[in-house]
N, C-alpha and C. Protein backbone atom coordinates (compact mmCIF):
# COMPACT_ATOMS: atom_id res chain seq x y z
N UNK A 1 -24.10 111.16 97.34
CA UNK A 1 -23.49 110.05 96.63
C UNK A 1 -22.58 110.63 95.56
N UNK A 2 -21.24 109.54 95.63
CA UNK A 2 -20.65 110.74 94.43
C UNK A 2 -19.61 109.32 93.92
N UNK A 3 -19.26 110.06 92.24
CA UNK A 3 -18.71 108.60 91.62
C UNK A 3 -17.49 109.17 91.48
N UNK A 4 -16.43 108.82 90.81
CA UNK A 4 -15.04 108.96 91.03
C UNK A 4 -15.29 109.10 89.37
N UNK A 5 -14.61 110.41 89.32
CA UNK A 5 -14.45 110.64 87.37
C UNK A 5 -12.55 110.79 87.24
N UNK A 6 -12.20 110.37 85.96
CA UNK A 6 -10.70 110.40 85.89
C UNK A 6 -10.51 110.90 84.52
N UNK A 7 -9.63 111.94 84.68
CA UNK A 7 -9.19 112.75 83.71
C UNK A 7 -8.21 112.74 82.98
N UNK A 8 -7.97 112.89 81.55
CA UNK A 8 -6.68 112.42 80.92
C UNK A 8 -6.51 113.19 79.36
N UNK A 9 -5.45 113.32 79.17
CA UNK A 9 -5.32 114.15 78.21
C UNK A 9 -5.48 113.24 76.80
N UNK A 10 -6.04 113.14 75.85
CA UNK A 10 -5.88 112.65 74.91
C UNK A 10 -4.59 113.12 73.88
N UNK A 11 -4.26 111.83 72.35
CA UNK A 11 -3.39 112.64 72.05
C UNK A 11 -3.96 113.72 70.79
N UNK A 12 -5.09 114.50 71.02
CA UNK A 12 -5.54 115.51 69.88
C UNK A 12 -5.56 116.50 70.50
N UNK A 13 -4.53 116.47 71.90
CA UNK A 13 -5.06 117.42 73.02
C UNK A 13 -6.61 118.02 73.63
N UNK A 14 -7.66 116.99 73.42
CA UNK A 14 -8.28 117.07 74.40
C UNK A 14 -8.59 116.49 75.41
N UNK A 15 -9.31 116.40 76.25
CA UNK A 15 -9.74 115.87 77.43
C UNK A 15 -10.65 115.36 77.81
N UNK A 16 -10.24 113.69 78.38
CA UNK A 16 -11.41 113.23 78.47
C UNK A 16 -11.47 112.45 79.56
N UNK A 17 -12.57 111.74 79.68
CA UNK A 17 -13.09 111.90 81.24
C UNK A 17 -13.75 110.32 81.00
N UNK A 18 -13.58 109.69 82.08
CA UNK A 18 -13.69 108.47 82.27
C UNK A 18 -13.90 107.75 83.92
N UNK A 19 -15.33 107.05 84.06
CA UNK A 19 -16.06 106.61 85.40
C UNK A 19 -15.59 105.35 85.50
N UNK A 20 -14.60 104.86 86.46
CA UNK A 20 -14.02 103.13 86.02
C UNK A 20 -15.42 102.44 86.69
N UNK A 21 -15.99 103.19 88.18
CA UNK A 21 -17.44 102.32 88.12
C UNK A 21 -18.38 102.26 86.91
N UNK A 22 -18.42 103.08 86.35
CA UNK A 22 -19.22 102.70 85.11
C UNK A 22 -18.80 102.70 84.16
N UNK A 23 -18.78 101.33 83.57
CA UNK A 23 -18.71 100.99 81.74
C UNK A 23 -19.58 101.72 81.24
N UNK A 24 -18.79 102.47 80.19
CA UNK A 24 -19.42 103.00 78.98
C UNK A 24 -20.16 104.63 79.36
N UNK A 25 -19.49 104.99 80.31
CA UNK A 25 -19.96 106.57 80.79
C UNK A 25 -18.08 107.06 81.26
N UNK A 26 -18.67 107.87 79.84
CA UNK A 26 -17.39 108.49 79.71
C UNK A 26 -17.74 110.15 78.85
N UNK A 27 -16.74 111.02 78.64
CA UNK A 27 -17.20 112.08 78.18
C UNK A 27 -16.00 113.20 77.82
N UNK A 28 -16.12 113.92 77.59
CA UNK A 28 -14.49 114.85 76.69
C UNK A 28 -14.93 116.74 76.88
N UNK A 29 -13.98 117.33 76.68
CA UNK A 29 -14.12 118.96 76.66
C UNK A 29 -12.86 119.57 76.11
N UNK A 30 -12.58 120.25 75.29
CA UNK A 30 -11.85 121.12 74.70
C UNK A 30 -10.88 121.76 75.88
N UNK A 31 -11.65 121.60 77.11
CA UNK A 31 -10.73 122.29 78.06
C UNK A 31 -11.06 121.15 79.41
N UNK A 32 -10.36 121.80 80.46
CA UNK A 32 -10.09 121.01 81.79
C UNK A 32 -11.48 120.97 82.35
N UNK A 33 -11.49 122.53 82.46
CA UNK A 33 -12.76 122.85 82.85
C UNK A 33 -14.36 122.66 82.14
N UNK A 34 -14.01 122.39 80.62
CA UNK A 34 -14.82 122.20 80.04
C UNK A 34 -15.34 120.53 80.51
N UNK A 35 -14.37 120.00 80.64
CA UNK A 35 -14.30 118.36 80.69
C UNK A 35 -14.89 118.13 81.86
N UNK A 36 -14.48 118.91 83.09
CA UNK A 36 -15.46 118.60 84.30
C UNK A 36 -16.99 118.99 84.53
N UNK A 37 -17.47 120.30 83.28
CA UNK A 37 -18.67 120.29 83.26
C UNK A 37 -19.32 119.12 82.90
N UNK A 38 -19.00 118.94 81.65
CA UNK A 38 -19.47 117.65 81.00
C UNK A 38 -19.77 115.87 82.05
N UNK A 39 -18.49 116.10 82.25
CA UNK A 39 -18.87 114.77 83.08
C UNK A 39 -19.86 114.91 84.08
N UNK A 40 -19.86 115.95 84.82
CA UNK A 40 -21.67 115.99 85.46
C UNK A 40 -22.28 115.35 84.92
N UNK A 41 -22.83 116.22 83.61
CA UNK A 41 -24.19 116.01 82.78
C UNK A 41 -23.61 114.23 82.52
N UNK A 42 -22.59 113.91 81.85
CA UNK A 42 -22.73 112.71 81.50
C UNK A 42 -23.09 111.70 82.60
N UNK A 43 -22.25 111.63 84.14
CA UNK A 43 -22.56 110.96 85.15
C UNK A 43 -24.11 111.06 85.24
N UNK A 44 -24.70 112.57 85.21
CA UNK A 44 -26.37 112.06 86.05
C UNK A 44 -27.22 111.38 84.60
N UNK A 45 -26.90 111.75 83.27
CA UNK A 45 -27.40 110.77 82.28
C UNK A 45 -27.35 109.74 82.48
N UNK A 46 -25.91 109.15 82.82
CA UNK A 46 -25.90 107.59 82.40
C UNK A 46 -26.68 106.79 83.36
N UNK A 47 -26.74 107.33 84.98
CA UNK A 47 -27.37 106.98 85.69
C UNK A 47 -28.54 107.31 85.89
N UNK A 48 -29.59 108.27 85.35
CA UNK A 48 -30.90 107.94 84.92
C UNK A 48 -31.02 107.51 83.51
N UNK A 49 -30.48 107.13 82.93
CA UNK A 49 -30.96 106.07 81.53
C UNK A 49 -30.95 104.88 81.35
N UNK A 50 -29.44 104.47 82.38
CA UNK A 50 -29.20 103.35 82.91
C UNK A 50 -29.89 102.18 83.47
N UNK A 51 -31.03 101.34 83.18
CA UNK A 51 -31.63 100.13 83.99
C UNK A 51 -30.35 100.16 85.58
N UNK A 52 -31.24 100.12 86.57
CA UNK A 52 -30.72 100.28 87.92
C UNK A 52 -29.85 99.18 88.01
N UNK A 53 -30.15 97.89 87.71
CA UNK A 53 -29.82 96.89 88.00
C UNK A 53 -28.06 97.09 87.08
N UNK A 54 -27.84 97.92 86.34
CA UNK A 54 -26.32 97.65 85.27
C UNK A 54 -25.43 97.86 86.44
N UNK A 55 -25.36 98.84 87.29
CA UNK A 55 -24.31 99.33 88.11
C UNK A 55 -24.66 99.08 89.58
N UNK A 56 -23.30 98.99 90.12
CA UNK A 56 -23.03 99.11 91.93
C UNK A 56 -22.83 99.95 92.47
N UNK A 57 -22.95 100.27 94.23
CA UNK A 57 -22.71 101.08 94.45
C UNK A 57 -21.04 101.62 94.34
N UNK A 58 -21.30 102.96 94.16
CA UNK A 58 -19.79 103.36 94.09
C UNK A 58 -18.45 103.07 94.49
N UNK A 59 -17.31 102.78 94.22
CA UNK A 59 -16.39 102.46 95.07
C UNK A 59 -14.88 103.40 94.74
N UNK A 60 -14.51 103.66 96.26
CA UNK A 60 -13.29 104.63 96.31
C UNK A 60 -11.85 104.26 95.53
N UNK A 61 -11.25 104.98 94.80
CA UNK A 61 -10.42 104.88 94.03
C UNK A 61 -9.49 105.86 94.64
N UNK A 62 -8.51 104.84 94.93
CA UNK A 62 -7.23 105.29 95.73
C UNK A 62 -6.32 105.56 94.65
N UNK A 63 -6.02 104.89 93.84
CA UNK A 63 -4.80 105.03 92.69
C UNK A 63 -5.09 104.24 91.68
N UNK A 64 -4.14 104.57 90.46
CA UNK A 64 -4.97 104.09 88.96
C UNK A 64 -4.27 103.04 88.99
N UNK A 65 -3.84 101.87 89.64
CA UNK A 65 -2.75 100.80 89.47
C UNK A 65 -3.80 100.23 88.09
N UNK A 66 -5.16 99.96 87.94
CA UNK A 66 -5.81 99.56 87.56
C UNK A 66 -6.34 100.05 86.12
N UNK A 67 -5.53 100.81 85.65
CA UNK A 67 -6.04 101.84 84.59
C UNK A 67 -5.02 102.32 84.04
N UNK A 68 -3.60 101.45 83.61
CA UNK A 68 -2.72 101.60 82.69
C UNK A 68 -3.05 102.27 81.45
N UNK A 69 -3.84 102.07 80.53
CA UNK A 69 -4.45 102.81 79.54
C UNK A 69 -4.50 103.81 79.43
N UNK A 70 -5.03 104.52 80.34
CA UNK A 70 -4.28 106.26 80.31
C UNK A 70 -3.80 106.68 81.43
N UNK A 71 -2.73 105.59 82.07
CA UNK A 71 -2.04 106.41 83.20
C UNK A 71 -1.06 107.42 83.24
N UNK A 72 -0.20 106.80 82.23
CA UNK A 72 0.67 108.16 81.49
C UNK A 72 -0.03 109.29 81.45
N UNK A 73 -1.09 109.93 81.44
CA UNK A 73 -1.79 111.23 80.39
C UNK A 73 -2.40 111.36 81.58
N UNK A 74 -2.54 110.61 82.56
CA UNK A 74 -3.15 111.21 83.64
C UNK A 74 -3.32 111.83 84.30
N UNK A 75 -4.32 113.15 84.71
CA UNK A 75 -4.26 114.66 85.20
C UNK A 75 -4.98 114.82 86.58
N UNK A 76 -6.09 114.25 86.49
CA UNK A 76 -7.04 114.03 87.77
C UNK A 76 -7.77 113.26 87.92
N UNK A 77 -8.39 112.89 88.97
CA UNK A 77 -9.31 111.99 89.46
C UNK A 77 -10.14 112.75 90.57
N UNK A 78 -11.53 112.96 90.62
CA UNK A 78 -11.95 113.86 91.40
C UNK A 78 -13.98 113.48 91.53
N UNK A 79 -14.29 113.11 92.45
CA UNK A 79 -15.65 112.56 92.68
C UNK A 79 -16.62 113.91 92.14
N UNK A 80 -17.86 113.28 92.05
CA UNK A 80 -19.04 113.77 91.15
C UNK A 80 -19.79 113.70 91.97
N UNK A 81 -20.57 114.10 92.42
CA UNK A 81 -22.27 114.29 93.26
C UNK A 81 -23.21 113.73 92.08
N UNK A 82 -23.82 113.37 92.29
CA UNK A 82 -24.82 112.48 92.06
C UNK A 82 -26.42 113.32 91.98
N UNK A 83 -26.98 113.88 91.24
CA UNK A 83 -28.43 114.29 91.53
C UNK A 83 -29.46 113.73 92.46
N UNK A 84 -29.88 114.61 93.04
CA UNK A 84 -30.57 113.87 94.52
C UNK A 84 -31.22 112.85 94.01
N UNK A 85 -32.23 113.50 93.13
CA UNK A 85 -33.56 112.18 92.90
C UNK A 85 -32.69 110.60 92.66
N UNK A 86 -32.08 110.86 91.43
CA UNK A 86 -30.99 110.02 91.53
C UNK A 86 -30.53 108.75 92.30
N UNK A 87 -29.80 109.60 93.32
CA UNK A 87 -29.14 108.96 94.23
C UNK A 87 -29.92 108.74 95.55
N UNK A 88 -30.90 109.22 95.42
CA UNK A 88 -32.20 108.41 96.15
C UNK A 88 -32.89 107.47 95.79
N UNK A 89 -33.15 107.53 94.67
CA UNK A 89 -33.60 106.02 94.26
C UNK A 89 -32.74 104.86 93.96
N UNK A 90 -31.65 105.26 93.58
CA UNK A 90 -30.42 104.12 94.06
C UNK A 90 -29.88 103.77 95.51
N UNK A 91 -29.91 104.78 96.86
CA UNK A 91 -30.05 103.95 97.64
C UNK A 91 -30.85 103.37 98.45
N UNK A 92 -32.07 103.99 97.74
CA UNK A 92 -33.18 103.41 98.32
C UNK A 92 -32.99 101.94 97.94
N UNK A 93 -32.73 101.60 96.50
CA UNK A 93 -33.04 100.38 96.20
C UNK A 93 -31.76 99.21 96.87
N UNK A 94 -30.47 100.10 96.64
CA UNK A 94 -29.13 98.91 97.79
C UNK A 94 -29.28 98.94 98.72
N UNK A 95 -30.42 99.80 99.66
CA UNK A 95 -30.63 99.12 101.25
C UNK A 95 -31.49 98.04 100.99
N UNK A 96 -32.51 98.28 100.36
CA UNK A 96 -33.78 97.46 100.13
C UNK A 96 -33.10 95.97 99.67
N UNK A 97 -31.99 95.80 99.27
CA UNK A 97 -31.33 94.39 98.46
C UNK A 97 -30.69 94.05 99.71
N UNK A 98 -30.02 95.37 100.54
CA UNK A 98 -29.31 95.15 101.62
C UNK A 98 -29.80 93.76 103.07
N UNK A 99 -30.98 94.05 102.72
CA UNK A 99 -31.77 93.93 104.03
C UNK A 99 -32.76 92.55 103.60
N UNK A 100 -32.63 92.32 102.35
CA UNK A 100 -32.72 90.98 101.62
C UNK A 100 -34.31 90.91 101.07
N UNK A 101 -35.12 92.34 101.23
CA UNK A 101 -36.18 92.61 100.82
C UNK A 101 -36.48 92.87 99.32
N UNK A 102 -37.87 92.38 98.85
CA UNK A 102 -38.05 92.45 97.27
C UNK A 102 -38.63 93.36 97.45
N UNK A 103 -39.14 94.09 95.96
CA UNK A 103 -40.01 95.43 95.94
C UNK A 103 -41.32 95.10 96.29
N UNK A 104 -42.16 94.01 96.06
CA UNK A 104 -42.98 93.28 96.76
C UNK A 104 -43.01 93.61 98.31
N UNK A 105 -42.36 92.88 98.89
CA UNK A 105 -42.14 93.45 100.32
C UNK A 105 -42.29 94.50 100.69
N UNK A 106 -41.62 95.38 100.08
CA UNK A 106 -41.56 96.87 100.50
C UNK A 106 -42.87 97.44 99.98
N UNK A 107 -43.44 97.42 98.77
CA UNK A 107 -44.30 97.74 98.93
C UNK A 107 -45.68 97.43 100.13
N UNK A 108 -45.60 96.45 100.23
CA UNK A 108 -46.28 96.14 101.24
C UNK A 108 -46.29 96.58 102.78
N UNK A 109 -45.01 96.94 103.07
CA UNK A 109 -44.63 97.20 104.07
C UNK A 109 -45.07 98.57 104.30
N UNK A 110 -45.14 99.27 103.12
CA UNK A 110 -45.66 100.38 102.65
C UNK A 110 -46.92 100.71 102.89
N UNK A 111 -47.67 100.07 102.48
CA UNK A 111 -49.01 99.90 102.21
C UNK A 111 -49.35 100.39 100.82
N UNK A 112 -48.50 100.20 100.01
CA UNK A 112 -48.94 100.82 98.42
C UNK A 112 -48.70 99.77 97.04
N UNK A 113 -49.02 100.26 96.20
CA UNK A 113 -49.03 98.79 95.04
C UNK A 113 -47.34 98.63 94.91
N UNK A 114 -47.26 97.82 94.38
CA UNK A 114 -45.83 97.09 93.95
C UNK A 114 -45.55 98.29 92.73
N UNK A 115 -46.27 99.02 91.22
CA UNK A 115 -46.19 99.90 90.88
C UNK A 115 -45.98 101.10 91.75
N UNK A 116 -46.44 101.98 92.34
CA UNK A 116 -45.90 102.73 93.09
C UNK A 116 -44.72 102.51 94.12
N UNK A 117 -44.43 101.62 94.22
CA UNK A 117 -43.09 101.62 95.07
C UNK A 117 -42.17 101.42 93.99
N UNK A 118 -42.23 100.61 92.95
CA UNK A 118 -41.33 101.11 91.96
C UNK A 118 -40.82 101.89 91.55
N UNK A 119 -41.72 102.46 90.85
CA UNK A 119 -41.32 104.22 90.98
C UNK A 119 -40.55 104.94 91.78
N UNK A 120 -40.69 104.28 92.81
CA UNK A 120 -39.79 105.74 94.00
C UNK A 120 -37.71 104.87 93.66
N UNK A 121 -37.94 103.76 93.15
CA UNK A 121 -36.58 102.96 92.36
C UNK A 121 -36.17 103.49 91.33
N UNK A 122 -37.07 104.28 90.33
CA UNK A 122 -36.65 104.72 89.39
C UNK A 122 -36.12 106.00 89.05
N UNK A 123 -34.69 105.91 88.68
CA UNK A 123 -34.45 107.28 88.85
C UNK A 123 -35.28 108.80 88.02
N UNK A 124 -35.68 107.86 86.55
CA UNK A 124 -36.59 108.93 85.90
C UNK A 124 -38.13 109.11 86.81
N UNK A 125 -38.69 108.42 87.57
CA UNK A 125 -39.65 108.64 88.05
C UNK A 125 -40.11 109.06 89.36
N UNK A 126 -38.84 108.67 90.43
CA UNK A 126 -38.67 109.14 91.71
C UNK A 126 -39.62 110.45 92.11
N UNK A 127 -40.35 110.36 93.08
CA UNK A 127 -40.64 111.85 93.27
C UNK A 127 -40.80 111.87 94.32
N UNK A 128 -39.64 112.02 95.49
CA UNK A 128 -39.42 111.68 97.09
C UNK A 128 -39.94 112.74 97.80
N UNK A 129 -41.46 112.69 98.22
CA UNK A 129 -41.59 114.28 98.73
C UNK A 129 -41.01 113.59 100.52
N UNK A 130 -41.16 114.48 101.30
CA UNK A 130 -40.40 114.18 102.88
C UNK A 130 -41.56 113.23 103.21
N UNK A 131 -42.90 113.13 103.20
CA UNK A 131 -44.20 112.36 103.76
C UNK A 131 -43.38 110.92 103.39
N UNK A 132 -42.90 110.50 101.97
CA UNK A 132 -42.60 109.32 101.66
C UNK A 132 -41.49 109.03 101.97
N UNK A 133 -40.52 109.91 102.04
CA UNK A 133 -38.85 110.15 102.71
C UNK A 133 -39.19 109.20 104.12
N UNK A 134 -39.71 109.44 105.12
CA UNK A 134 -39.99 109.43 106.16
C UNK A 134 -40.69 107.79 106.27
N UNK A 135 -41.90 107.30 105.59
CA UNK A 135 -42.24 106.10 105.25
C UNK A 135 -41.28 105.29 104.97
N UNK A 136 -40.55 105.39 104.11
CA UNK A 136 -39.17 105.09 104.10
C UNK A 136 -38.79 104.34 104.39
N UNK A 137 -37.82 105.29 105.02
CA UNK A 137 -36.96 105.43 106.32
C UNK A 137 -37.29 104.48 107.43
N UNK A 138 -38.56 104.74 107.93
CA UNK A 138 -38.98 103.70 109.00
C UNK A 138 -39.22 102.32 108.48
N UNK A 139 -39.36 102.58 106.96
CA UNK A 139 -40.02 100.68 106.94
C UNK A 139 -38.51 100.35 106.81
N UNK A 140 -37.05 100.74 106.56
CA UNK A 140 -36.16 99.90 106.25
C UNK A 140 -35.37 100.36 107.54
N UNK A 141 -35.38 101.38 108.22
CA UNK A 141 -34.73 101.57 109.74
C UNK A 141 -33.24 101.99 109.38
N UNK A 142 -33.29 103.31 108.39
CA UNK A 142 -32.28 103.35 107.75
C UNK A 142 -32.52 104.78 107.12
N UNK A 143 -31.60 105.88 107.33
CA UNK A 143 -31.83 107.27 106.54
C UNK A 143 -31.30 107.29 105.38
N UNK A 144 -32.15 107.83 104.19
CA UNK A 144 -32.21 107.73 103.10
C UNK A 144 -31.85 109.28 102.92
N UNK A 145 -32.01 110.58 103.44
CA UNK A 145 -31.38 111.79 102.88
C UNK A 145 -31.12 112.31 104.44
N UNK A 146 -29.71 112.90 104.34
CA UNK A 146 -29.18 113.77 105.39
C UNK A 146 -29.89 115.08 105.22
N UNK A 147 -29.84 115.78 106.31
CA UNK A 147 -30.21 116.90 106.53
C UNK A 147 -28.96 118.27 106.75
């Protein structure tokens, strides 16, 4: 899974970095390269600190028609990977909405409490070993990590 970060020169000459899918995850570096470390760390923060429910899934950004604000200063635009745990428990949870199922359901479908299937939603708490990967997978008929 990966989010679209956009790069732009400020005018103090530094650089800063900006997710149009996500409000309010944004981030800066003294250098180019500095600026693309950063936005990592800031992308997998905002999305494990983030309540799941604030954001959507990602969407492709063809051109900034949409982002006058710093189009002038504009240097790059270049997608982010996503930390597994992460981005496993986020799509675990947009198939699970996909398919019109509550966590209720799934847990059940599961055979485990409504607490424990939560968890595997949360990105701070996720802990996808392959036994549950696999449970999964079959209760929603849908692969959750490539190989």
């Amino acid at each position: 899974m990966y989010y679209t970060a956009v790069i732009w020169i400020d005018s103090d000459d530094t650089y800063s970095v900006r997710f149009p899918d996500l409000p309010g995850c944004f981030s800066t570096g003294d250098t180019l390269d500095a600026a693309r470390a950063s936005a990592r760390e800031a992308l997998n923060l905002y999305l494990e600190g983030t309540p799941v429910k604030a954001f959507d899934k990602p969407k492709a950004i063809d051109n900034l028609d949409g982002y006058n604000d710093f189009k002038s200063r504009y240097i790059e635009a270049f997608p982010i990977k996503v930390n597994r745990n992460i981005a496993f428990a986020l799509k675990l949870r947009w198939q699970r909405e996909f398919q019109g199922l509550t966590q209720a359901a799934m847990a059940q479908r599961l055979g485990v409490r409504l607490s424990a299937y939560q968890r595997l939603e949360n990105p701070e708490k996720s802990n996808d070993t392959l036994k549950t990967v696999q449970q999964l997978e079959e209760a929603i008929s849908e692969e959750l990590l490539t190989v």
